[in-house]
C-alpha atoms as a PDB file:
ATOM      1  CA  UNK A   1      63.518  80.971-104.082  1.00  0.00           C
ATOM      2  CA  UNK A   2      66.442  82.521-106.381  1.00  0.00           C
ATOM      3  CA  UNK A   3      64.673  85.030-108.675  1.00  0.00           C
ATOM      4  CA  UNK A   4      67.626  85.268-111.399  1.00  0.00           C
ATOM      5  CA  UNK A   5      66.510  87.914-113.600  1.00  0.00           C
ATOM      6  CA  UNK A   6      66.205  89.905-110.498  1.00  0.00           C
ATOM      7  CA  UNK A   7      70.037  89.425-109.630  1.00  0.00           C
ATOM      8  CA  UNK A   8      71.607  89.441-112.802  1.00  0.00           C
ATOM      9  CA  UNK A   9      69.485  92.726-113.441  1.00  0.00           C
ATOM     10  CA  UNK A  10      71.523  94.238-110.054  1.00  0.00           C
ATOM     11  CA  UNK A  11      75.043  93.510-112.044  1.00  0.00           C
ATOM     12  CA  UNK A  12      73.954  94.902-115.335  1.00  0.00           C
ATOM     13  CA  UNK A  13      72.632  98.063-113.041  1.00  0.00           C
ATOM     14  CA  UNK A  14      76.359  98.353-111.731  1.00  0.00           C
ATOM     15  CA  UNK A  15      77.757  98.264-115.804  1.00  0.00           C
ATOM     16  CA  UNK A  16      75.050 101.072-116.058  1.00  0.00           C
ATOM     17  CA  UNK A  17      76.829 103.097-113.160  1.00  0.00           C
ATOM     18  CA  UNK A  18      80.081 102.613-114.784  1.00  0.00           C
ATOM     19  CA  UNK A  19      80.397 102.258-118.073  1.00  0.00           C
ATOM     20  CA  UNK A  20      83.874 104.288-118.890  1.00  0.00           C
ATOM     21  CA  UNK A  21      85.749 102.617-116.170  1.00  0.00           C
ATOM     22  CA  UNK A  22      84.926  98.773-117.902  1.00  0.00           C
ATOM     23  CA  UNK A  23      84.834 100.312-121.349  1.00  0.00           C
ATOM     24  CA  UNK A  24      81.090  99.373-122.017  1.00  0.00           C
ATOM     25  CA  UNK A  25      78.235 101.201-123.979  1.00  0.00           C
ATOM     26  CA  UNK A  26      74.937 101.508-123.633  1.00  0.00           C
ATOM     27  CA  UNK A  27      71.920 102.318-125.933  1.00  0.00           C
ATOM     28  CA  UNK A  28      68.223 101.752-126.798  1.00  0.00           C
ATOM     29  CA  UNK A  29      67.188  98.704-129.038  1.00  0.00           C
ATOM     30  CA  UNK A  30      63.142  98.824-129.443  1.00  0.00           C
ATOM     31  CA  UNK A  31      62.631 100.119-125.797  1.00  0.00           C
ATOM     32  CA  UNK A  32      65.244  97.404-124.744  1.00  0.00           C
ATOM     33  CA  UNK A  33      68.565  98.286-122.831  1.00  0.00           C
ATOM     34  CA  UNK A  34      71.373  96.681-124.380  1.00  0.00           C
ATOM     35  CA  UNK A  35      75.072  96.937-123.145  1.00  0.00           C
ATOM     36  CA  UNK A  36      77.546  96.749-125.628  1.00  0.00           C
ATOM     37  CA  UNK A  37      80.503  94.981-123.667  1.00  0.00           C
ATOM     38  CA  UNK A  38      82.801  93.992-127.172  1.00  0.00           C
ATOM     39  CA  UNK A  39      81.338  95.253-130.593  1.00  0.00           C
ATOM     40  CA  UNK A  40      81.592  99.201-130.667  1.00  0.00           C
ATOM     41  CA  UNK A  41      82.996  99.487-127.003  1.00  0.00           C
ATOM     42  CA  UNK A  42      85.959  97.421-125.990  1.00  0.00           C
ATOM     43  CA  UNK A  43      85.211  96.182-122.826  1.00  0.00           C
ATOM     44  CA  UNK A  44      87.876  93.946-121.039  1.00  0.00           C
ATOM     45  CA  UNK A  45      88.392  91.610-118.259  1.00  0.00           C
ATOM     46  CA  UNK A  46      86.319  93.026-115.470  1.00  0.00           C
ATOM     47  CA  UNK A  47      83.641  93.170-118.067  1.00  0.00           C
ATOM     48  CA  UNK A  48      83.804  89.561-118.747  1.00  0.00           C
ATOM     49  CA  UNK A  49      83.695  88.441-115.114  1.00  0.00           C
ATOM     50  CA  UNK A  50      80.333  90.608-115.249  1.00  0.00           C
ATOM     51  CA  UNK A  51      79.056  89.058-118.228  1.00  0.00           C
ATOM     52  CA  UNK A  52      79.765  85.769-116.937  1.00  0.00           C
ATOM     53  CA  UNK A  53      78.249  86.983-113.914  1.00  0.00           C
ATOM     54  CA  UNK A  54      74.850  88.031-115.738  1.00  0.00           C
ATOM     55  CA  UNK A  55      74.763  84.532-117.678  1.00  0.00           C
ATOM     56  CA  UNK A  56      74.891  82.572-114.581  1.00  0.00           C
ATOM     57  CA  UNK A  57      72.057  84.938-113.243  1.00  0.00           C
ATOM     58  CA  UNK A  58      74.709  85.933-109.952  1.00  0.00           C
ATOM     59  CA  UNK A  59      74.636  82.752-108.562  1.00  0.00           C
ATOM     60  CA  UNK A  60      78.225  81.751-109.314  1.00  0.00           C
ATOM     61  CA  UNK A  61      81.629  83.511-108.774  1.00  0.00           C
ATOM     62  CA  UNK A  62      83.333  84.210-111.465  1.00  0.00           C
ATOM     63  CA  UNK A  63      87.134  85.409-111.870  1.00  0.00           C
ATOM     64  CA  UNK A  64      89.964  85.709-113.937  1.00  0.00           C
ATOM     65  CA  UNK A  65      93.361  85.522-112.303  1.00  0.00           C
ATOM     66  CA  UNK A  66      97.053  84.756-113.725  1.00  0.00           C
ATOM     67  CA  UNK A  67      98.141  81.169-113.299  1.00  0.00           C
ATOM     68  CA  UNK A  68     101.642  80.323-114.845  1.00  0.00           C
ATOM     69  CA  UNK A  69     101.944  77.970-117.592  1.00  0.00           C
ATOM     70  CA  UNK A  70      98.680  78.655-117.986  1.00  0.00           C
ATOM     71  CA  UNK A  71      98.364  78.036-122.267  1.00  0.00           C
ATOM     72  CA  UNK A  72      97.599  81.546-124.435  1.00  0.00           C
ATOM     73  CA  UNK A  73      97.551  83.797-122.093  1.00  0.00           C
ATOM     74  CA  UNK A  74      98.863  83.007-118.918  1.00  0.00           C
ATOM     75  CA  UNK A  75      95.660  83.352-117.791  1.00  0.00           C
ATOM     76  CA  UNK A  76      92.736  81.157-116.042  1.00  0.00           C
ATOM     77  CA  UNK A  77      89.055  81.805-115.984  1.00  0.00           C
ATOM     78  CA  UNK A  78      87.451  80.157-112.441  1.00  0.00           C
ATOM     79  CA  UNK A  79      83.981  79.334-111.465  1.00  0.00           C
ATOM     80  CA  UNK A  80      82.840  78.526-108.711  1.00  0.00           C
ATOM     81  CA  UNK A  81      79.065  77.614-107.458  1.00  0.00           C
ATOM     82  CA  UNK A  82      76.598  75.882-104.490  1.00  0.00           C
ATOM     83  CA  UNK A  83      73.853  76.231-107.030  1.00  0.00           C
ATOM     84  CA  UNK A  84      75.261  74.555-110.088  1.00  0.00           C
ATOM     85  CA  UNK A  85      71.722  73.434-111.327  1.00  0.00           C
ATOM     86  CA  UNK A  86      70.243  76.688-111.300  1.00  0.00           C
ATOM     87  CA  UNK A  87      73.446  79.003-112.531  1.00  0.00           C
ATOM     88  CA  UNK A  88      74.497  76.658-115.281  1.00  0.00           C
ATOM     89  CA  UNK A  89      71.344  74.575-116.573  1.00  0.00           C
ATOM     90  CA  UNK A  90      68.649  76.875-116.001  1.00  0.00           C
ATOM     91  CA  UNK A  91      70.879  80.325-116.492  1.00  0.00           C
ATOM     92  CA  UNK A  92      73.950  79.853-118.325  1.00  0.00           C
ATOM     93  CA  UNK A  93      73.408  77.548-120.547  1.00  0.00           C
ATOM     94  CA  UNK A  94      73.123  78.916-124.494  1.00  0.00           C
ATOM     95  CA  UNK A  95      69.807  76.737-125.048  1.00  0.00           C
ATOM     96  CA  UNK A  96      68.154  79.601-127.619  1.00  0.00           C
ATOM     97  CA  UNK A  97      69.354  79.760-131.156  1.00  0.00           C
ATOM     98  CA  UNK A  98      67.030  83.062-131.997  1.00  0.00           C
ATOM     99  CA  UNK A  99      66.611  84.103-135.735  1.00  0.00           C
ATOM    100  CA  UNK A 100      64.563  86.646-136.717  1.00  0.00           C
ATOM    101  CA  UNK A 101      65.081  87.234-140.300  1.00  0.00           C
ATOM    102  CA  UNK A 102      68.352  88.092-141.164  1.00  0.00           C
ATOM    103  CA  UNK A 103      69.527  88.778-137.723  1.00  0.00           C
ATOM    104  CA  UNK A 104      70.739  85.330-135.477  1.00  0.00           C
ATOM    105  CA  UNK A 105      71.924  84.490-132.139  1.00  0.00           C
ATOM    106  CA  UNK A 106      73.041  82.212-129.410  1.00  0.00           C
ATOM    107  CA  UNK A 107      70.907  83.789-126.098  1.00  0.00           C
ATOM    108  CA  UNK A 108      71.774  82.441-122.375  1.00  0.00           C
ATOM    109  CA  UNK A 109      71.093  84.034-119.405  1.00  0.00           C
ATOM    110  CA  UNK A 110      68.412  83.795-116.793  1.00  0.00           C
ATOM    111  CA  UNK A 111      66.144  85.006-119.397  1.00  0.00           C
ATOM    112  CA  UNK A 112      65.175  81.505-120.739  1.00  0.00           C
ATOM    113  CA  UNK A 113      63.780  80.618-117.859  1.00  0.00           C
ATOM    114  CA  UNK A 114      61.092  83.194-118.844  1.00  0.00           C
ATOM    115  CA  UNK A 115      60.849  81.801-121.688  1.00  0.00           C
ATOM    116  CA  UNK A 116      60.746  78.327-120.851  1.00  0.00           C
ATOM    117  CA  UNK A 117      60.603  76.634-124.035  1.00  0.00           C
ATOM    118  CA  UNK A 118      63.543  74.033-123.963  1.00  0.00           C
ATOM    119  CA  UNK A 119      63.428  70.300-123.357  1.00  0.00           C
ATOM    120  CA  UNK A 120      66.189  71.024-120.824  1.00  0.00           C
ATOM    121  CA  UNK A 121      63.996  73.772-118.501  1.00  0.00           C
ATOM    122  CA  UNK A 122      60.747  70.960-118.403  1.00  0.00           C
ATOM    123  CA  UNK A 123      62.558  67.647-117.656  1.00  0.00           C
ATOM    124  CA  UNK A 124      64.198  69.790-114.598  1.00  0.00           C
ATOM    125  CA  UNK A 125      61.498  71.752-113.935  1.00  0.00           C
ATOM    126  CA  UNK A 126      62.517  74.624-114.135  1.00  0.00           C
ATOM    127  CA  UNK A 127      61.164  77.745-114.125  1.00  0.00           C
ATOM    128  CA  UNK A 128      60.625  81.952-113.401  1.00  0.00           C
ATOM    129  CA  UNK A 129      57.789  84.312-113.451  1.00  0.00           C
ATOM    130  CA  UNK A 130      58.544  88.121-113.481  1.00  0.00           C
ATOM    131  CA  UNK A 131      58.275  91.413-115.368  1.00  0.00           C
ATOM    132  CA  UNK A 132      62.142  91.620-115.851  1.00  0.00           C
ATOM    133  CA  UNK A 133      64.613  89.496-118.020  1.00  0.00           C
ATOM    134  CA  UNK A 134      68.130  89.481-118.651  1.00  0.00           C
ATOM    135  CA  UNK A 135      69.242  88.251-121.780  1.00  0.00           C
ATOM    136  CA  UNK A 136      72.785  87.390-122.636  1.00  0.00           C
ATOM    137  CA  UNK A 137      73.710  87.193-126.853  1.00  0.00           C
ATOM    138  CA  UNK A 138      76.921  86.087-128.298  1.00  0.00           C
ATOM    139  CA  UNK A 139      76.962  87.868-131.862  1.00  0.00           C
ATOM    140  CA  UNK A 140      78.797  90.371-133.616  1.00  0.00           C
ATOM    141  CA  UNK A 141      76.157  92.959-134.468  1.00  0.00           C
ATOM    142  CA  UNK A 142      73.305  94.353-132.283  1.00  0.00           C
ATOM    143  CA  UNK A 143      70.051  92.589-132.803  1.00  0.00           C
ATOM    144  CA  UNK A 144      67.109  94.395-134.375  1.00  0.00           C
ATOM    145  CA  UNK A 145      64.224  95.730-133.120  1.00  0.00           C
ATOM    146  CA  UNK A 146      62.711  92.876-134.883  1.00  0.00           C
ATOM    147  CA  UNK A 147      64.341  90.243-132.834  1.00  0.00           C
ATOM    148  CA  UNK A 148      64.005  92.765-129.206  1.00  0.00           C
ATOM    149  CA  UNK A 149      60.713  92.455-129.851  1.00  0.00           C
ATOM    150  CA  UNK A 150      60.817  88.210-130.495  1.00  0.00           C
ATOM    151  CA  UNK A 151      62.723  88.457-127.038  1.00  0.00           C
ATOM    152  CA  UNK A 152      59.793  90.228-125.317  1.00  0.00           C
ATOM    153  CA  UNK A 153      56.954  88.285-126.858  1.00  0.00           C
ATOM    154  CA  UNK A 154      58.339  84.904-126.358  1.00  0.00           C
ATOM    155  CA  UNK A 155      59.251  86.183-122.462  1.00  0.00           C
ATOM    156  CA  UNK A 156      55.790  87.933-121.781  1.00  0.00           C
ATOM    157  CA  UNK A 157      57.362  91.106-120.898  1.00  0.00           C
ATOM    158  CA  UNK A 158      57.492  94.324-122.281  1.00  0.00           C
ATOM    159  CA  UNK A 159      60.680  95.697-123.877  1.00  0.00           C
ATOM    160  CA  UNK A 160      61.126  98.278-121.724  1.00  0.00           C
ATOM    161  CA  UNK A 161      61.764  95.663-118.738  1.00  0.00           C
ATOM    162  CA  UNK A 162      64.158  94.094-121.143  1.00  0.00           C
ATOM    163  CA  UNK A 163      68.204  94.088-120.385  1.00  0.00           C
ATOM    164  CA  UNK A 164      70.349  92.292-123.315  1.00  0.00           C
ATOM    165  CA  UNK A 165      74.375  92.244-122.929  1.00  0.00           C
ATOM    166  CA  UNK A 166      76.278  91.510-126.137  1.00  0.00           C
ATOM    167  CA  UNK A 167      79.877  90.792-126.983  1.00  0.00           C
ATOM    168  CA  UNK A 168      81.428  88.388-129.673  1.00  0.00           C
ATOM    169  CA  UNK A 169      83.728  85.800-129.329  1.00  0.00           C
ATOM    170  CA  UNK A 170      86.419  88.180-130.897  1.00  0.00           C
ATOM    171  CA  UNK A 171      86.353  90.427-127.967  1.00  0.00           C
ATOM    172  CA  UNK A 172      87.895  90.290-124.269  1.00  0.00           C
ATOM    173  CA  UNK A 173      84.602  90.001-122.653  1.00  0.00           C
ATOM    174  CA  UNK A 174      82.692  87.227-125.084  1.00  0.00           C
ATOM    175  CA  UNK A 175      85.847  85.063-124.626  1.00  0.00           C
ATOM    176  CA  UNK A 176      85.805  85.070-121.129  1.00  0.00           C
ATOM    177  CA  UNK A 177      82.124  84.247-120.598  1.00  0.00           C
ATOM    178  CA  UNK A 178      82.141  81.092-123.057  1.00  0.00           C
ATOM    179  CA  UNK A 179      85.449  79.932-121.546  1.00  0.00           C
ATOM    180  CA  UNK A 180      83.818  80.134-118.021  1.00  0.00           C
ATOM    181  CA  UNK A 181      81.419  77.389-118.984  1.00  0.00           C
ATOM    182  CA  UNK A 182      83.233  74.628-117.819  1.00  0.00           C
ATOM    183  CA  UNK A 183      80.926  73.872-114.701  1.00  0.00           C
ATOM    184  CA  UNK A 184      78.008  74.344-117.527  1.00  0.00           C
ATOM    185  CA  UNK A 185      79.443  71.935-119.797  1.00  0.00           C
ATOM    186  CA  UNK A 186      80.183  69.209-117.358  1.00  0.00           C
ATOM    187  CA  UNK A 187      76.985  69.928-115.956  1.00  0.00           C
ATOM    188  CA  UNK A 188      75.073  69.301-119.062  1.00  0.00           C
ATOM    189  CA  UNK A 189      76.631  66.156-119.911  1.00  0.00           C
ATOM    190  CA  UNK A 190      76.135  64.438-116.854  1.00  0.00           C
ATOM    191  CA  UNK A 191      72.575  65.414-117.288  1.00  0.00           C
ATOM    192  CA  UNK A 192      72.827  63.660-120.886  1.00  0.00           C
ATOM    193  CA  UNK A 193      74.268  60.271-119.732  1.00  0.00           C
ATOM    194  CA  UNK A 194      71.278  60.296-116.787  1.00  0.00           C
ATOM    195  CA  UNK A 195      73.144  61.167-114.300  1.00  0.00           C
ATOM    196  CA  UNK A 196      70.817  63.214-111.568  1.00  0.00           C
ATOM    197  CA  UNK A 197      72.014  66.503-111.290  1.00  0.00           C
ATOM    198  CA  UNK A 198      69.869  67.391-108.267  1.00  0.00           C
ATOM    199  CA  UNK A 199      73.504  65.409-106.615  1.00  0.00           C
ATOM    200  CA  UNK A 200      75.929  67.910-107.254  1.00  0.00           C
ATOM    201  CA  UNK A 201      75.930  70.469-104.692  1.00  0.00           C
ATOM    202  CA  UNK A 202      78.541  72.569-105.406  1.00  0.00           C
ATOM    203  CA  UNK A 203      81.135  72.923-108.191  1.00  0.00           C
ATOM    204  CA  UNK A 204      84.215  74.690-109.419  1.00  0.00           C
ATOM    205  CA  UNK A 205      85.873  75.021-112.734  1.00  0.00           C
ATOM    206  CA  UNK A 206      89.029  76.383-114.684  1.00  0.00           C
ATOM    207  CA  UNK A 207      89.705  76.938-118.235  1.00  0.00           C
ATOM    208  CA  UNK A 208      92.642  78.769-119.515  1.00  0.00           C
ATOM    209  CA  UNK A 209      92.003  82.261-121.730  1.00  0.00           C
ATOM    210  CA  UNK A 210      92.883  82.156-125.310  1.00  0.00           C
ATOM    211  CA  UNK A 211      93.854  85.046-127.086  1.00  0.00           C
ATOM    212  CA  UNK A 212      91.132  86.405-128.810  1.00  0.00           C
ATOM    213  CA  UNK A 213      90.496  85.810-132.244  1.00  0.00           C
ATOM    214  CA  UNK A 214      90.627  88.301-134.853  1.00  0.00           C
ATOM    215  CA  UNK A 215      87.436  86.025-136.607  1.00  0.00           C
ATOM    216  CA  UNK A 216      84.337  84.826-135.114  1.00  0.00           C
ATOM    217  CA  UNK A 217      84.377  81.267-136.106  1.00  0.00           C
ATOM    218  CA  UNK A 218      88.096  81.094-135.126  1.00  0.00           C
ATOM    219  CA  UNK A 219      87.277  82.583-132.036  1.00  0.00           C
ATOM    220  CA  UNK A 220      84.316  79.506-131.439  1.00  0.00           C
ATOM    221  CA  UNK A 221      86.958  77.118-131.965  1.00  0.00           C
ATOM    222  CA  UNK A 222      89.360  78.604-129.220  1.00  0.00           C
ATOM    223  CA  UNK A 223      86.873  79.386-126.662  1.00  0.00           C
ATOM    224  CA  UNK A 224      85.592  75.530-127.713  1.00  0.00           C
ATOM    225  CA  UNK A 225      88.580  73.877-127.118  1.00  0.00           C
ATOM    226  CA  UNK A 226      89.967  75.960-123.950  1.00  0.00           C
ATOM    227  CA  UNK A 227      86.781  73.530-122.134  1.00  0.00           C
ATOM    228  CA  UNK A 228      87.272  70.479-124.224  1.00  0.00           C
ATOM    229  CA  UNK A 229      91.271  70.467-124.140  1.00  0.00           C
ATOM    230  CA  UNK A 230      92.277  72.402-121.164  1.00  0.00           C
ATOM    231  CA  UNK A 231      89.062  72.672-118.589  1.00  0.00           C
ATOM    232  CA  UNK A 232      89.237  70.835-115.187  1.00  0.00           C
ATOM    233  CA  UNK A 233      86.004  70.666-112.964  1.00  0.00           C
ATOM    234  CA  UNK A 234      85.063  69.677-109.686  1.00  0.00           C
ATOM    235  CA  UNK A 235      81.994  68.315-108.631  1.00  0.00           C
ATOM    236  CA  UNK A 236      80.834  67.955-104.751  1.00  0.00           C
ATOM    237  CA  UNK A 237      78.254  65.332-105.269  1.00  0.00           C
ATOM    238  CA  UNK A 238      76.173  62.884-103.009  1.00  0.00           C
ATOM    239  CA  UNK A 239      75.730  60.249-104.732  1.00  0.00           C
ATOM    240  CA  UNK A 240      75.933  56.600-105.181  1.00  0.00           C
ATOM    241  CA  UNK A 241      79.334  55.137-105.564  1.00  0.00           C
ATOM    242  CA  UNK A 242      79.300  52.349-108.141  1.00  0.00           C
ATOM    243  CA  UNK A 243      76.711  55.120-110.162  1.00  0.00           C
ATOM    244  CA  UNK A 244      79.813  57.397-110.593  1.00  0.00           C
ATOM    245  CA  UNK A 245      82.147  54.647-110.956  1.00  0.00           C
ATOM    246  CA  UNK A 246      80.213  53.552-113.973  1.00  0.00           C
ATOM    247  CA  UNK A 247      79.037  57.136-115.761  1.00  0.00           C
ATOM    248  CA  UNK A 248      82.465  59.033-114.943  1.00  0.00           C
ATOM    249  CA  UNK A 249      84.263  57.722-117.664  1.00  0.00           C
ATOM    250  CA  UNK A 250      81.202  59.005-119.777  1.00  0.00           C
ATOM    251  CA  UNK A 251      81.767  62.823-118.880  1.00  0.00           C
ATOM    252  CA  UNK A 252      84.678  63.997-120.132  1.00  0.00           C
ATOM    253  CA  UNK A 253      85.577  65.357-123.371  1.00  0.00           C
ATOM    254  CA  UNK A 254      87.545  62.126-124.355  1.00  0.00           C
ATOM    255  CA  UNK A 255      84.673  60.187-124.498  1.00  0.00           C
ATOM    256  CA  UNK A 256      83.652  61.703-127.877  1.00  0.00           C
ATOM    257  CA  UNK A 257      84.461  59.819-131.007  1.00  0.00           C
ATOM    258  CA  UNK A 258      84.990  63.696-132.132  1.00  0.00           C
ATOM    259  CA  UNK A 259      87.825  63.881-129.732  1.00  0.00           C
ATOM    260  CA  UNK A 260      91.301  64.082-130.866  1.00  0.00           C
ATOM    261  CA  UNK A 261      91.569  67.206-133.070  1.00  0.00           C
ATOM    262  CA  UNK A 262      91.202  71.312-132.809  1.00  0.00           C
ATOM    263  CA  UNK A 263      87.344  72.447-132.673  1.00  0.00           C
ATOM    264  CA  UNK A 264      87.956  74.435-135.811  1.00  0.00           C
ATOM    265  CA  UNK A 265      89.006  71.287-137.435  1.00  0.00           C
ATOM    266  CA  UNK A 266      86.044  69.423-136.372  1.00  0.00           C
ATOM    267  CA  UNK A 267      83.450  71.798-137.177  1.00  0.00           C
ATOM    268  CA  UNK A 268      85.316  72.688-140.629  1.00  0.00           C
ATOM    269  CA  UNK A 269      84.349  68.549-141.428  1.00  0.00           C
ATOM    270  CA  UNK A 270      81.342  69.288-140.521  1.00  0.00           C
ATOM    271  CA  UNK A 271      80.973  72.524-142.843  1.00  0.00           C
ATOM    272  CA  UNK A 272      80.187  74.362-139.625  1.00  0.00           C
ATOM    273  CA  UNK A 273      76.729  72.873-138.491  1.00  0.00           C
ATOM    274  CA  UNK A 274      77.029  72.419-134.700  1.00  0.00           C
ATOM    275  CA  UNK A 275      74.045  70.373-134.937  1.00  0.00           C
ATOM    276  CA  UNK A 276      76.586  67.746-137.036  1.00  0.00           C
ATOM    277  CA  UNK A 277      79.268  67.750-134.653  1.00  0.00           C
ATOM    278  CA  UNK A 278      79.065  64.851-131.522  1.00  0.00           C
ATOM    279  CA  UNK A 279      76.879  66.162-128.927  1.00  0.00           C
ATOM    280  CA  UNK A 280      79.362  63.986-126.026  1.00  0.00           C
ATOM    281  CA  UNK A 281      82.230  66.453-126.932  1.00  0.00           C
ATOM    282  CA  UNK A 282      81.296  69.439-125.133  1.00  0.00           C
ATOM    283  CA  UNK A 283      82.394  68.783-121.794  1.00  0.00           C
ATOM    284  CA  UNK A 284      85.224  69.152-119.942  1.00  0.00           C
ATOM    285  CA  UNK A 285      88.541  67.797-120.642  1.00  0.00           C
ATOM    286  CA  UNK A 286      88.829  66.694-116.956  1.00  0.00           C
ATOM    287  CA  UNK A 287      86.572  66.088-114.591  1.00  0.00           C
ATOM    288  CA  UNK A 288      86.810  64.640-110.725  1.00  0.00           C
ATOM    289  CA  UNK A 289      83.781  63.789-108.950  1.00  0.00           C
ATOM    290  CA  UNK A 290      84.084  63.952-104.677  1.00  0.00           C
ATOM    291  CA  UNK A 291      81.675  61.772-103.259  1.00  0.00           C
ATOM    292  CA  UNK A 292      80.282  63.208 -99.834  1.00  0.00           C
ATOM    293  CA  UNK A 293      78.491  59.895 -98.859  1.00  0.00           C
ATOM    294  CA  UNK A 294      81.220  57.697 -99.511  1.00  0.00           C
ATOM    295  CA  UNK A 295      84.102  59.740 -99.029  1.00  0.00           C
ATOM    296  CA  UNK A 296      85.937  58.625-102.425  1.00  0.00           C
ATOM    297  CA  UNK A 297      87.392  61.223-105.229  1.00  0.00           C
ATOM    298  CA  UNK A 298      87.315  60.057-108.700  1.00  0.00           C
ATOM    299  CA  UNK A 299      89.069  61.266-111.461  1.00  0.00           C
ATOM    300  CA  UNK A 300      88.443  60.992-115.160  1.00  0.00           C
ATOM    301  CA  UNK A 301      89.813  62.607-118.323  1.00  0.00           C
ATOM    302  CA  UNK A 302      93.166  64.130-119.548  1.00  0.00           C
ATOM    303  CA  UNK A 303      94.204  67.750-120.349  1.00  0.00           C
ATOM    304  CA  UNK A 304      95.811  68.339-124.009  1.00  0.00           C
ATOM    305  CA  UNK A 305      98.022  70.706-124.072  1.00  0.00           C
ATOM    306  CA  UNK A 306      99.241  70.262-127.431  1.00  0.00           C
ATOM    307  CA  UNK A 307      95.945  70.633-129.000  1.00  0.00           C
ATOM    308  CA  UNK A 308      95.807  73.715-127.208  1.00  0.00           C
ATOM    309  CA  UNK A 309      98.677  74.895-128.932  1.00  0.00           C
ATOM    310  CA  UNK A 310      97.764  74.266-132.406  1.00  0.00           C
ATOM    311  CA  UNK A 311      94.375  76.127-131.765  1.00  0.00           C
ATOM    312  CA  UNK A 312      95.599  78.898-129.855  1.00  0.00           C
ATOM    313  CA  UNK A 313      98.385  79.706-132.431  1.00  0.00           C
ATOM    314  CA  UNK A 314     101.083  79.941-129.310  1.00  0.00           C
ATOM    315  CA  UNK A 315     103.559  77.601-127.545  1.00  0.00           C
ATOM    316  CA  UNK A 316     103.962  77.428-123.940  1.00  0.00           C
END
């Protein structure tokens, strides 16, 4: 079986090796070792495909690559996976809002599944035992040794066996790894409208690159709506026909009442409590199921480029 922590640990080992040439830093947090990939250090785009790498604990490939017309910057994050369930649901996705006194956090990784104290993890059963974890945070400032030490506890392992990467949403690095969660997101909602996601076998997803934002929230909405707006996935699947016949419409990001306008004008409504904002919206703006038992590709959803626009402050 796939020990995740173990992998991801082998990329972050490789930042550790070369930390000038992808413009990363490194330090001690509480006997944790963090790696600064867009606060104090700039990282970039080779960075990012790491990061992305370490959130979906190395079981995914993960690249950045010009695509023209693509909307921003010309440029496309892909994903691609034969272990969707285990690099998006039980790695990548950010299922751990941490707060430890003044000090919060969104934390993905293959560290959760240390953890294993989300709804998600049980109904799928899944699961990891080990003495290392490998935390992923989106935030702008280094987390205390306060919450290292919350990490640790709640993981049964000892700081010291502890590797966190951090980089905001402002940087190169945090953009790419929330924009290459289009698999993730399309994975999660077919697990929310009961769809088994044992099915899907193998997967692939784009989403273009925004230009970074020079403020968190504003880069939340762009990284938000690069999936929502402008993400296509594909998943292999062997399923039932009529079942994906009758939940694809379901998937996308259309299917939200939410759907329609910019993230940052939908969370603004909801004076910026995710919790607030339709659960249905984060997926992908298109999504195309191929059926290996019946032979039959399926189609649902529609890109919007001209939301994209408005949000990423650009034309095309």
């Amino acid at each position: 079986m796939t020990q995740f922590n173990q992998a991801a640990f082998q990329t972050a080992n490789d930042l550790e090796e070369n930390l000038a040439e992808y413009r990363v830093g490194s330090t001690t947090i509480g006997g944790a070792t963090l790696f600064d990939l867009g606060i104090e250090h700039r990282g970039g785009l080779v960075a990012g495909e790491m990061l992305a790498d370490v959130c979906l604990g190395a079981a995914a490939d993960v690249f950045a690559a010009a695509e023209p017309g693509a909307i921003g910057t010309g440029v496309v994050v892909k994903v691609a996976t034969d272990n969707p369930v285990g690099a998006c649901l039980a790695c990548q996705y950010a299922g751990w809002p941490l707060s430890v006194g003044d000090y919060s956090a969104m934390v993905s990784g293959p560290i959760r599944l240390l953890r294993g104290k989300e709804q998600l993890l049980e109904k799928l059963g899944l699961s990891e035992s080990g003495a290392i974890g490998v935390a992923v945070l989106e935030a702008d400032t280094y987390p205390t040794e306060a919450a290292v030490l919350k990490i640790s506890e709640e993981c049964s392992i000892e700081p010291e066996l502890l590797t966190i990467l951090i980089a905001p949403t402002t940087s190169i690095a945090g953009n790419m790894q929330v924009v290459a969660r289009s698999v993730e997101t399309a994975m999660h909602k077919l697990h929310e409208v009961g769809f088994d996601v044992n099915d899907v076998l193998s997967a692939t997803g784009s989403a273009p690159l925004p230009p970074p934002a020079l403020k968190s929230i504003d880069g939340i909405g762009r990284t938000n709506d690069a999936i929502l707006y402008g993400g296509s996935v594909t998943l292999f699947v062997d399923a039932d026909q009529a079942v994906i016949d009758e939940i694809g419409p379901k998937v996308p990001s259309n299917s939200s009442s939410d759907y329609g306008k910019t993230f940052g004008e939908i969370f603004a409504s909801y004076e910026f409590d995710f919790f607030k904002v339709d659960p249905h919206l984060f997926s992908p703006a298109v999504v195309t199921f191929v059926n290996l038992r019946s032979g039959i590709s399926r189609t649902f959803g529609q890109l919007r480029p001209d939301i994209l626009e408005a949000s990423f402050g650009c034309k095309s």
